[in-house]
C-alpha atoms as a PDB file:
ATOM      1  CA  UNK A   1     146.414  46.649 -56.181  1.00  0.00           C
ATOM      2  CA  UNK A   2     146.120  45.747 -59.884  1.00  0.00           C
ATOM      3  CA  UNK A   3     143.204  48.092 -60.397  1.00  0.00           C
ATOM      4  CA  UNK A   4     144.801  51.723 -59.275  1.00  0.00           C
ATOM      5  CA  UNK A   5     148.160  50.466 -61.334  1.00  0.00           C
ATOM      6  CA  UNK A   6     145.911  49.859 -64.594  1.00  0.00           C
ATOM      7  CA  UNK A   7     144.284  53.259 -64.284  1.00  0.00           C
ATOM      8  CA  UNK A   8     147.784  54.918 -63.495  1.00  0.00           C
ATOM      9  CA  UNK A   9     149.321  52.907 -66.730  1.00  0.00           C
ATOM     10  CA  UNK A  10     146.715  53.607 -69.663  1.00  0.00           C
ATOM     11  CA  UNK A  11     146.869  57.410 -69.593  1.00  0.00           C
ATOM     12  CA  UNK A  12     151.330  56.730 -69.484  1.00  0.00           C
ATOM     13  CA  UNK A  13     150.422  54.418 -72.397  1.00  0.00           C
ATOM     14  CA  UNK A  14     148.675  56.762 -74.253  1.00  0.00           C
ATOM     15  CA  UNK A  15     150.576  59.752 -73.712  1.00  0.00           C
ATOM     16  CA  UNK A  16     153.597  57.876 -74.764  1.00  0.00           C
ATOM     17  CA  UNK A  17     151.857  57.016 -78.450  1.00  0.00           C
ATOM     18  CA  UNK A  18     150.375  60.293 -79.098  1.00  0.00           C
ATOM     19  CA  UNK A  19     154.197  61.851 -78.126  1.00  0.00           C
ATOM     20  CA  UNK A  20     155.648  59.173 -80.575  1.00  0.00           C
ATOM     21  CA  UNK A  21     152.744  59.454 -83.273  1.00  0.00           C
ATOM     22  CA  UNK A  22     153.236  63.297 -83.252  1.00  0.00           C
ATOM     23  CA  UNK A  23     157.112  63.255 -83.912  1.00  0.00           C
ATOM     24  CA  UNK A  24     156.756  60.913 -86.493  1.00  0.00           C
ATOM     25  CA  UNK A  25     154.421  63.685 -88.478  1.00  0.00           C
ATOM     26  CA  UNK A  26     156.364  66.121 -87.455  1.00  0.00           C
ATOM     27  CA  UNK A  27     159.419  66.596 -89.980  1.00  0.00           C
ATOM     28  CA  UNK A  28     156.527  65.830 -92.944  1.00  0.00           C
ATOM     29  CA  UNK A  29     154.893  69.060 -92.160  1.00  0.00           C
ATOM     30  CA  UNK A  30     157.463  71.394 -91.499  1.00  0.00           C
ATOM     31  CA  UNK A  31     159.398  70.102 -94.799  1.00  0.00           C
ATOM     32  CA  UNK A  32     155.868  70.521 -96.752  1.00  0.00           C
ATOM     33  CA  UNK A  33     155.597  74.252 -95.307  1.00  0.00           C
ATOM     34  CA  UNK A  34     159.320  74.886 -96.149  1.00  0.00           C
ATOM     35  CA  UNK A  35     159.018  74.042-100.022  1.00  0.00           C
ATOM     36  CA  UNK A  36     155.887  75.867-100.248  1.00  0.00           C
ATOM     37  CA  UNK A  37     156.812  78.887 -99.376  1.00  0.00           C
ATOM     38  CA  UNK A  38     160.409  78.793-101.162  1.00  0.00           C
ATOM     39  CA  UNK A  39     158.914  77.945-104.476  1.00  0.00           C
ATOM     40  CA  UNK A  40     156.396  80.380-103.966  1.00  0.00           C
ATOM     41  CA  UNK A  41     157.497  84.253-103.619  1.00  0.00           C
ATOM     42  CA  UNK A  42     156.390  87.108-104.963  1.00  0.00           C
ATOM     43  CA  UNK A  43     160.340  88.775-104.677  1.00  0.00           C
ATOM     44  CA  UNK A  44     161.062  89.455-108.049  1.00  0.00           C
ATOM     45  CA  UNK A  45     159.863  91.443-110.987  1.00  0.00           C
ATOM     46  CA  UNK A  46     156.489  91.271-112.890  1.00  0.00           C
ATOM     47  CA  UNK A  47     155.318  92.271-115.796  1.00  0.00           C
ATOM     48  CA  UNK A  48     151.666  92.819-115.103  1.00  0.00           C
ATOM     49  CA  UNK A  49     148.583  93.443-117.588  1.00  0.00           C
ATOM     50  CA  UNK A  50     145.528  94.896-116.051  1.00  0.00           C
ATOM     51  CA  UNK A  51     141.665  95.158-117.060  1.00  0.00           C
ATOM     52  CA  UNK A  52     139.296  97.340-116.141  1.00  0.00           C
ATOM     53  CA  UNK A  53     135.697  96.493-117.341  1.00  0.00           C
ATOM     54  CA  UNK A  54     134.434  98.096-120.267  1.00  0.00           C
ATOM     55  CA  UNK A  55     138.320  99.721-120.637  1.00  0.00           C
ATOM     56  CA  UNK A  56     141.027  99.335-122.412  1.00  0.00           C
ATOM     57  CA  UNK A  57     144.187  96.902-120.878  1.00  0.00           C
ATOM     58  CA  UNK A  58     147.497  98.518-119.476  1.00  0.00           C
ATOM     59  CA  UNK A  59     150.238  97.367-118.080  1.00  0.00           C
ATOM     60  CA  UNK A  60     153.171  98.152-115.744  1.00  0.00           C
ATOM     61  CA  UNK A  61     155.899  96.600-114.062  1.00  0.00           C
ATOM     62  CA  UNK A  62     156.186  95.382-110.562  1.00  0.00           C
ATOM     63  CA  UNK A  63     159.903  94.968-108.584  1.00  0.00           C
ATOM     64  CA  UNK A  64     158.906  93.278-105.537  1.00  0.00           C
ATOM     65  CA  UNK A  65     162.070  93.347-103.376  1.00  0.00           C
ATOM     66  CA  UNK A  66     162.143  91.753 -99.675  1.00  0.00           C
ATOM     67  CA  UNK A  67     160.155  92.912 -96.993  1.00  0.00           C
ATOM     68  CA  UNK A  68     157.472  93.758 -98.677  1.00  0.00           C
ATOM     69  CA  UNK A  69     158.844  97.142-100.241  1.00  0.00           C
ATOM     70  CA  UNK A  70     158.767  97.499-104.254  1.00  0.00           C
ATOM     71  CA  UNK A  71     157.822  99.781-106.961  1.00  0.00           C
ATOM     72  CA  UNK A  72     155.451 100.077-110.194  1.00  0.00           C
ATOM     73  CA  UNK A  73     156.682 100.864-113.053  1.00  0.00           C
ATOM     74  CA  UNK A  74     153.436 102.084-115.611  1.00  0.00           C
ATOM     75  CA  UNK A  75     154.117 101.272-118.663  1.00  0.00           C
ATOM     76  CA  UNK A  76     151.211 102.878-120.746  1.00  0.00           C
ATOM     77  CA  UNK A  77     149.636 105.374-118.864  1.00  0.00           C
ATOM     78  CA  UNK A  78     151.145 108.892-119.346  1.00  0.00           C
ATOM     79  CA  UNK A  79     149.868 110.532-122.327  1.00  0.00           C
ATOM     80  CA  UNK A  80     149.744 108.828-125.689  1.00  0.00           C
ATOM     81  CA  UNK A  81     150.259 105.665-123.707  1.00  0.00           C
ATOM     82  CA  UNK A  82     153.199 106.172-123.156  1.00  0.00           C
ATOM     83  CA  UNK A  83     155.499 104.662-120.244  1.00  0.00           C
ATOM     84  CA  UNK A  84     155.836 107.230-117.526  1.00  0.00           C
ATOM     85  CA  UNK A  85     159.521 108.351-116.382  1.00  0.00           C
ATOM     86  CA  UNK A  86     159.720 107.438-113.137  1.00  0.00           C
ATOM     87  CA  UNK A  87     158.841 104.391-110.850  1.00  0.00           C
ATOM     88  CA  UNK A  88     156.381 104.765-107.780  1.00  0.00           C
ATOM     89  CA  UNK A  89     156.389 103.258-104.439  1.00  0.00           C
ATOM     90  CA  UNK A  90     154.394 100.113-103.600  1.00  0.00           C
ATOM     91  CA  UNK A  91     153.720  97.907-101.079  1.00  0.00           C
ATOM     92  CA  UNK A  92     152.902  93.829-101.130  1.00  0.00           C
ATOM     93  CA  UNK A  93     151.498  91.283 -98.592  1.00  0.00           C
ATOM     94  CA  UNK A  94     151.909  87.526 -98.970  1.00  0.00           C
ATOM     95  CA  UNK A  95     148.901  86.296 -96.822  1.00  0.00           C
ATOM     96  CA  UNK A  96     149.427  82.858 -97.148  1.00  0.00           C
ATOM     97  CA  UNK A  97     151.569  80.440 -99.049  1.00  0.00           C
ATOM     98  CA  UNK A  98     149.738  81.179-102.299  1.00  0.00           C
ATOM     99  CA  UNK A  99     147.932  84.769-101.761  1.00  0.00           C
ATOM    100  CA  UNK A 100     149.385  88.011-101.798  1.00  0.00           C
ATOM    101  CA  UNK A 101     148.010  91.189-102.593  1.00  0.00           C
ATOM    102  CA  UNK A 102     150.500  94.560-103.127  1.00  0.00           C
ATOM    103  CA  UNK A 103     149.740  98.356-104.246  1.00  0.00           C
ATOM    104  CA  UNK A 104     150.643 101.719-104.961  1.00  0.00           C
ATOM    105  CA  UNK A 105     149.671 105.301-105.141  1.00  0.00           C
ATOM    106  CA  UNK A 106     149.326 106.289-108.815  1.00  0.00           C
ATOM    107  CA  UNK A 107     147.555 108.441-111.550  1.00  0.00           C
ATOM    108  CA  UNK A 108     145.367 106.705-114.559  1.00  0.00           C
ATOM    109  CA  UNK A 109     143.783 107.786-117.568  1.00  0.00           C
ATOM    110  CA  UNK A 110     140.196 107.839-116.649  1.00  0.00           C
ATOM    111  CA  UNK A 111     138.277 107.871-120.068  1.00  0.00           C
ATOM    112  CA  UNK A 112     139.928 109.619-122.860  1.00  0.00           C
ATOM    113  CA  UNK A 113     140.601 113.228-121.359  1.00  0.00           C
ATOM    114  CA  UNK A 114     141.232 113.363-117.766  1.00  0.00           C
ATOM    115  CA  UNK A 115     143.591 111.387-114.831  1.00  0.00           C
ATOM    116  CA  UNK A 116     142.773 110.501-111.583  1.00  0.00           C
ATOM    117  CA  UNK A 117     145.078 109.998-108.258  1.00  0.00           C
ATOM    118  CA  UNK A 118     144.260 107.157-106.272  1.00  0.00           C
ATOM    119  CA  UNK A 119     144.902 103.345-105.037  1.00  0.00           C
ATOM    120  CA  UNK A 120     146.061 100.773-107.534  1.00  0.00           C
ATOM    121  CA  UNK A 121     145.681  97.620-105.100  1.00  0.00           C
ATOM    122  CA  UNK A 122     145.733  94.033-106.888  1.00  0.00           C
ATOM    123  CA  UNK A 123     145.073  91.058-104.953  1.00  0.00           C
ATOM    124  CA  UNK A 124     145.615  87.600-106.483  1.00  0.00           C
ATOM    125  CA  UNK A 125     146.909  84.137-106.204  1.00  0.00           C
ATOM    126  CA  UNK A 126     150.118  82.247-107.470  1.00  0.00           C
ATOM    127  CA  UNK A 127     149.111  79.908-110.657  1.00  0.00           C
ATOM    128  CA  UNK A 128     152.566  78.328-110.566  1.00  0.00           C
ATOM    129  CA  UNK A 129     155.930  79.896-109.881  1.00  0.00           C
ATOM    130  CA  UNK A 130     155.780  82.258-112.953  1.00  0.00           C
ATOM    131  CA  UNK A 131     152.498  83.338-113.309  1.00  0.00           C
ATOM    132  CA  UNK A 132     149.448  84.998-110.916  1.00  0.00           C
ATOM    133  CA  UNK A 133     146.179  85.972-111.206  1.00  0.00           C
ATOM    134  CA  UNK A 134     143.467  87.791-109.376  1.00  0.00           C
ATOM    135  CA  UNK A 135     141.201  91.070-109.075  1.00  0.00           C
ATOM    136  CA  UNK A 136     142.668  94.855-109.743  1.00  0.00           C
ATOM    137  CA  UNK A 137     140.763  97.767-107.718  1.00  0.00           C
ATOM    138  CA  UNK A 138     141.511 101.192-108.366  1.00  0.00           C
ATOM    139  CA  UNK A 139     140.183 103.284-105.581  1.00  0.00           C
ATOM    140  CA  UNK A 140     140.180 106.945-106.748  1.00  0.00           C
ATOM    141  CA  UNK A 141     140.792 110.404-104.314  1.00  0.00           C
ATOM    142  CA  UNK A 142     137.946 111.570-105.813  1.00  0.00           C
ATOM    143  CA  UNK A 143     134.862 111.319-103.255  1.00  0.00           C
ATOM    144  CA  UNK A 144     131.474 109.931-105.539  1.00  0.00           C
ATOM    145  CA  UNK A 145     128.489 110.177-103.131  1.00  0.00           C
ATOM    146  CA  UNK A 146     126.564 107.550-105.542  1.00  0.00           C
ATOM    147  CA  UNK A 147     129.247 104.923-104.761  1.00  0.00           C
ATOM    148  CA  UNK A 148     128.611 102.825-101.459  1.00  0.00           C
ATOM    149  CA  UNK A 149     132.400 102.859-100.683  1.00  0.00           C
ATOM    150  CA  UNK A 150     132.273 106.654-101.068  1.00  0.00           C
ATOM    151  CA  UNK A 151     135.225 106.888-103.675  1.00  0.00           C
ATOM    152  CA  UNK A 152     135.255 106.776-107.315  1.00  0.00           C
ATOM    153  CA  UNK A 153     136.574 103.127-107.786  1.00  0.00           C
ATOM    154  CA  UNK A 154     137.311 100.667-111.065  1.00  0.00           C
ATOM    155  CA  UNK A 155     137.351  97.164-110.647  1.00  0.00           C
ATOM    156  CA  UNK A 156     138.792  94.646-112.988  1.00  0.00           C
ATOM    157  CA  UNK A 157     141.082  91.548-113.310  1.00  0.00           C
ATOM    158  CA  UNK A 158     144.909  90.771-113.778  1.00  0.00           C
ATOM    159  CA  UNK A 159     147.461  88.748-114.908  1.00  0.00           C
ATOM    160  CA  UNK A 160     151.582  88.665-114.111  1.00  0.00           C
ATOM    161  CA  UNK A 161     153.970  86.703-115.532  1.00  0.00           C
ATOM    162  CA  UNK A 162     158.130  86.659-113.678  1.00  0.00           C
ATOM    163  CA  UNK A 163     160.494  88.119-115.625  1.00  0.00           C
ATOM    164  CA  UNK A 164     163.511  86.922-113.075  1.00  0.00           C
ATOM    165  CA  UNK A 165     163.355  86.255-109.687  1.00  0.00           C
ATOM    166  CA  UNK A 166     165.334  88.342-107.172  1.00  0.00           C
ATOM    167  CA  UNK A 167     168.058  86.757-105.455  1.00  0.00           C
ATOM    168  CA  UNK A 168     167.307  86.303-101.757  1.00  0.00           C
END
């Protein structure tokens, strides 16, 4: 009789510590998860300087409002690098608790006498809660048979720095 009541008793035994081990951890991680993601939002506007290789830097401003709506402001782009008048649409993605990437449709200066429509999409990380870096592709309308993606595209790096943070 004691031998089916031990077998019947270890897995309650267990059970019961894993059940009580788990709760314990519990509040830890959700707490840990919480603060992470509050002190890390991309809400908020930007001031962002961008590099293409071999190019000369420009720079724009990025409203990220909730939901992952926004706008770009370009600051040096229309001609004589100049800001340009009006704001366009963008979109941003926070992927994880410290990646995000967000874009827009716009025009650039492509060398020194013509523009090109396209893709403006960076893609970067949060270096604390003021300041993130990462990669800048511009992927242009124009179709370039030579390029393996098909498109004309730039590729280069970025940096943002808050200028407030939104209110939630």
């Amino acid at each position: 009789m004691v031998g089916p009541i031990r077998y019947l008793l270890l897995p309650l035994v267990l059970v019961s510590l894993v059940t009580i081990e788990g709760s314990a951890f519990q509040p830890t991680i959700r707490q840990t998860v919480s603060l992470a993601t509050d002190e890390s939002t991309l809400v908020g506007r930007w001031n962002v300087k961008f590099t293409f290789a071999g190019r000369e830097a420009k720079n724009l401003v990025f409203e990220a409002q909730p939901r992952g709506s926004g706008s770009f402001l370009l600051l040096d782009t229309a001609e004589d690098s100049k800001p340009e008048p009006f704001t366009h649409p963008a979109a941003w993605a926070q992927t994880t608790n410290d990646r995000f990437s967000f874009s827009a449709e716009v025009e650039l200066p492509i060398g020194t006498c013509c523009r090109e429509v396209g893709t403006l999409i960076f893609k970067g990380k949060f270096d604390s809660n003021t300041a993130v870096s990462g990669k800048v592709i511009f992927v242009a309308s124009t179709t370039d048979e030579e390029n393996p993606i098909g498109f004309r595209s730039l590729i280069g790096t970025f940096t943002a720095t808050r200028v407030r943070q939104s209110a939630p």
